[in-house]
C-alpha atoms as a PDB file:
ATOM      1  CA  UNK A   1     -36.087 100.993 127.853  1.00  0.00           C
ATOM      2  CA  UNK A   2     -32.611 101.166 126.430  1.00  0.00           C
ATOM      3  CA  UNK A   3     -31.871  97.417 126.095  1.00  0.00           C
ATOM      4  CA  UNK A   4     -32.608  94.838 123.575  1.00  0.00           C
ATOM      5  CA  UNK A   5     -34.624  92.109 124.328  1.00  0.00           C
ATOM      6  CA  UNK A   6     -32.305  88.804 122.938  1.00  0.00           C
ATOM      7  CA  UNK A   7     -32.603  85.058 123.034  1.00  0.00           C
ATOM      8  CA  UNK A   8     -30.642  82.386 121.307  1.00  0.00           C
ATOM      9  CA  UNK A   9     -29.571  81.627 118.472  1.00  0.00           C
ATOM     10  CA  UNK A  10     -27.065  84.311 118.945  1.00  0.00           C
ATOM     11  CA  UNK A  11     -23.259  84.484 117.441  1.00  0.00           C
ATOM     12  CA  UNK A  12     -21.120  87.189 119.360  1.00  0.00           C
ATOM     13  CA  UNK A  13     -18.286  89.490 118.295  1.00  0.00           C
ATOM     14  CA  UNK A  14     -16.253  87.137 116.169  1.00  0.00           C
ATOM     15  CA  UNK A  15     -14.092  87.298 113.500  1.00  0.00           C
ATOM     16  CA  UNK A  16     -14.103  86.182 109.584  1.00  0.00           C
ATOM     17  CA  UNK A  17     -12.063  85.934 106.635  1.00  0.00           C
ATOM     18  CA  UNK A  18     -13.371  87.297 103.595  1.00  0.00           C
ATOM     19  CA  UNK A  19     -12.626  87.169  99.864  1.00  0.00           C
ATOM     20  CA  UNK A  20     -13.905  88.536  96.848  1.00  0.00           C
ATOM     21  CA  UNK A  21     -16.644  85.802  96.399  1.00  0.00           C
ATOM     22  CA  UNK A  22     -19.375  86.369  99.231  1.00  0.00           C
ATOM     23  CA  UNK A  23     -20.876  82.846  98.896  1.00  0.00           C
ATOM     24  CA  UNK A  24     -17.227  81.832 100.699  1.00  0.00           C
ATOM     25  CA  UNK A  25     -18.330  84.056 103.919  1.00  0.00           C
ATOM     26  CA  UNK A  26     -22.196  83.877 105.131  1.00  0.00           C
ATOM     27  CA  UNK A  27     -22.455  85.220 108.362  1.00  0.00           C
ATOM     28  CA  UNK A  28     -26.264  84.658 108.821  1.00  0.00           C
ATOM     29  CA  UNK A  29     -28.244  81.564 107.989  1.00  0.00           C
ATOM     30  CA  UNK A  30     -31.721  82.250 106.547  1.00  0.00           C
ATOM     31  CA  UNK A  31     -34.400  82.285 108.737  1.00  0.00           C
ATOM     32  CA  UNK A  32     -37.860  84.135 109.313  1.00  0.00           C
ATOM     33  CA  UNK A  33     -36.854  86.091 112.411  1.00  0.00           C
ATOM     34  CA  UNK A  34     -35.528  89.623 113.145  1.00  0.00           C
ATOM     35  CA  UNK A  35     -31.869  89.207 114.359  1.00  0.00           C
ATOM     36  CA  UNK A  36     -29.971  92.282 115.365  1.00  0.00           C
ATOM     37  CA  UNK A  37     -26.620  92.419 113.281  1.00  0.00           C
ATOM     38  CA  UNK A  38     -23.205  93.840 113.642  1.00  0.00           C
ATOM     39  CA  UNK A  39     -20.251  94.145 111.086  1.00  0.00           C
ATOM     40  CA  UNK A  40     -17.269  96.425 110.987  1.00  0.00           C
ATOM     41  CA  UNK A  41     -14.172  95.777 108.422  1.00  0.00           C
ATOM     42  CA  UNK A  42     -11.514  95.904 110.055  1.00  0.00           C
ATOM     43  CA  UNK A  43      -8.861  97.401 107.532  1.00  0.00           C
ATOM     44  CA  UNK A  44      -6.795  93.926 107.880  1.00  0.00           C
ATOM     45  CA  UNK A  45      -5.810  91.358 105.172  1.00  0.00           C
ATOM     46  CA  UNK A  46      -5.571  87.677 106.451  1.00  0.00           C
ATOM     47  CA  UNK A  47      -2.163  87.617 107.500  1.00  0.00           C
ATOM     48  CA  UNK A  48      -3.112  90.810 110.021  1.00  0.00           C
ATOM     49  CA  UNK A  49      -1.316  93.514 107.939  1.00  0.00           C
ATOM     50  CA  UNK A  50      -3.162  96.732 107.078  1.00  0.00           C
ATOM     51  CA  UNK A  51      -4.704  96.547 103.708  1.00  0.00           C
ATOM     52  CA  UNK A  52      -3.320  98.985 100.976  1.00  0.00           C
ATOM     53  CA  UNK A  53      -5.373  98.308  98.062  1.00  0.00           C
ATOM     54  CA  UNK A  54      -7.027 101.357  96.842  1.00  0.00           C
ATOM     55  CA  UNK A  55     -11.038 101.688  98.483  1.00  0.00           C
ATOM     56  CA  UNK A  56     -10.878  98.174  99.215  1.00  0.00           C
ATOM     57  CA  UNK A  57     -14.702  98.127 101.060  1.00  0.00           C
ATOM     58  CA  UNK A  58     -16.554  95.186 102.575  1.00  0.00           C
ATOM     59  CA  UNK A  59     -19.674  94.610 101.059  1.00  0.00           C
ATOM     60  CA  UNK A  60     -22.504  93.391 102.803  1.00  0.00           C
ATOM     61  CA  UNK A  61     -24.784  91.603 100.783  1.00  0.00           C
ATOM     62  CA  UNK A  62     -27.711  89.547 100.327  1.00  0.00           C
ATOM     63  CA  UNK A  63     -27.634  85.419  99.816  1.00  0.00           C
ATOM     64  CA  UNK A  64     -28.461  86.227  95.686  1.00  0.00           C
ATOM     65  CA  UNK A  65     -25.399  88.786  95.699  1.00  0.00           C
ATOM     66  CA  UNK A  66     -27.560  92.087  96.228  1.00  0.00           C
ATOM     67  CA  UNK A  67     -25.248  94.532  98.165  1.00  0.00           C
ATOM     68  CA  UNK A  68     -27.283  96.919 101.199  1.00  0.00           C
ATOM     69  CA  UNK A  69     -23.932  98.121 103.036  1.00  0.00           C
ATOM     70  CA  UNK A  70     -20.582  98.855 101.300  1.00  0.00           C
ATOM     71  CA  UNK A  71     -18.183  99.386 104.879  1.00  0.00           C
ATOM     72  CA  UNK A  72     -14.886 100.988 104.264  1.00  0.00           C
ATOM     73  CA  UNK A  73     -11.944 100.628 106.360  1.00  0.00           C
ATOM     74  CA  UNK A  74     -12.721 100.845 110.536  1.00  0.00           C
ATOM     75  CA  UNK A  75     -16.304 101.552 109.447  1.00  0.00           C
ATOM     76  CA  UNK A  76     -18.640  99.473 110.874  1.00  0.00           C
ATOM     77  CA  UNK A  77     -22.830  99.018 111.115  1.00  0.00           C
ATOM     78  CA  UNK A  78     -25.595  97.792 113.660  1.00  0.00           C
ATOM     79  CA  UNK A  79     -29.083  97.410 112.720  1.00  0.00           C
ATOM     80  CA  UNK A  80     -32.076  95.262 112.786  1.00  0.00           C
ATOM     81  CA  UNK A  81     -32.291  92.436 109.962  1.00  0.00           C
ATOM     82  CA  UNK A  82     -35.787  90.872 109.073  1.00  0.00           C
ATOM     83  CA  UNK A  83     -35.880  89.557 105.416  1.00  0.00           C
ATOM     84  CA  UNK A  84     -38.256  86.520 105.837  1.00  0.00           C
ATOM     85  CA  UNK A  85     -37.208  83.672 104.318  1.00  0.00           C
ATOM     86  CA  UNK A  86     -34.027  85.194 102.173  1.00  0.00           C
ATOM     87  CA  UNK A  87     -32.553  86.633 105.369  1.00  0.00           C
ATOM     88  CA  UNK A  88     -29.252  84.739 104.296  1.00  0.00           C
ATOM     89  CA  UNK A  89     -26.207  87.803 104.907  1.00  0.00           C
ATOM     90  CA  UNK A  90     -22.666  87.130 103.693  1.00  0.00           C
ATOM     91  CA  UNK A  91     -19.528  89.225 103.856  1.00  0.00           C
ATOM     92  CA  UNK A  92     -17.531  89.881 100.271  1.00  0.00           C
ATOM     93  CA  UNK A  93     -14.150  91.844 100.269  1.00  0.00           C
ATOM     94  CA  UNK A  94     -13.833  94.349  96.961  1.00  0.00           C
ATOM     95  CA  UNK A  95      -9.887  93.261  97.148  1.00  0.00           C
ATOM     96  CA  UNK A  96      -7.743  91.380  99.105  1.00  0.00           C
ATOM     97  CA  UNK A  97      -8.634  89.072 101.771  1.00  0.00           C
ATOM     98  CA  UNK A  98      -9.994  91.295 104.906  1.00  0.00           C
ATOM     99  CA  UNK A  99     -10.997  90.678 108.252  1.00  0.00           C
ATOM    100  CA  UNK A 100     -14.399  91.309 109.266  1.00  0.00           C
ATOM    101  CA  UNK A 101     -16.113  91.446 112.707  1.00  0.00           C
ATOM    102  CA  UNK A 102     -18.987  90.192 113.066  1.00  0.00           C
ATOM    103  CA  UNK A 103     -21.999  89.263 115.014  1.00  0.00           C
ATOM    104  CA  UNK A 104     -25.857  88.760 115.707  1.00  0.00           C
ATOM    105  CA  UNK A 105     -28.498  88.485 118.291  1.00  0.00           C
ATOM    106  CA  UNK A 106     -32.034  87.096 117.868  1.00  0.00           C
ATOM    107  CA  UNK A 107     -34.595  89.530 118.769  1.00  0.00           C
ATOM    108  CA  UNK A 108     -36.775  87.930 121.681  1.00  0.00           C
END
């Protein structure tokens, strides 16, 4: 079929602050279940202005600081997230303080 199968815990389309130390932003506790994921940087500092440092990127990144996802500005990503019992995923800004979107779904 062409829907996903979801039951709680689920977080949707919300918004976070993030600064240049990930540990500040997780956006996904650590559990041993797939969870379907969704992040897109939105371009914005904290105060809602347009950021205008140079590449500024949101990296995604895993609870002991590996990056999997650099986003740049209006980028975003979906995909299925199953990492056992390190699934922890937090949200680190390369500059600035940015606005991220974010949300997940727990695979039924």
């Amino acid at each position: 079929t062409n829907t996903l199968e979801v039951k709680s815990p689920f977080v949707g389309i919300s918004k976070i602050t993030c600064t240049t130390d990930g540990t500040d932003t997780e956006i996904l506790p650590s559990v041993d279940i797939t969870r379907y994921v969704y992040i897109k940087n939105t371009g914005l500092k904290s105060d809602g202005t347009t950021s205008t440092a140079s590449g500024t990127t949101l990296k995604v990144e895993t609870a002991n600081g590996y990056r999997i996802i650099d986003l740049a500005k209006d980028e975003f990503c979906y995909f299925p997230h199953h990492a056992e019992a390190a699934g922890v995923l937090q949200l680190e800004a390369s500059a600035d303080t940015i606005i991220a979107e974010y949300g997940y779904w727990t695979k039924a």
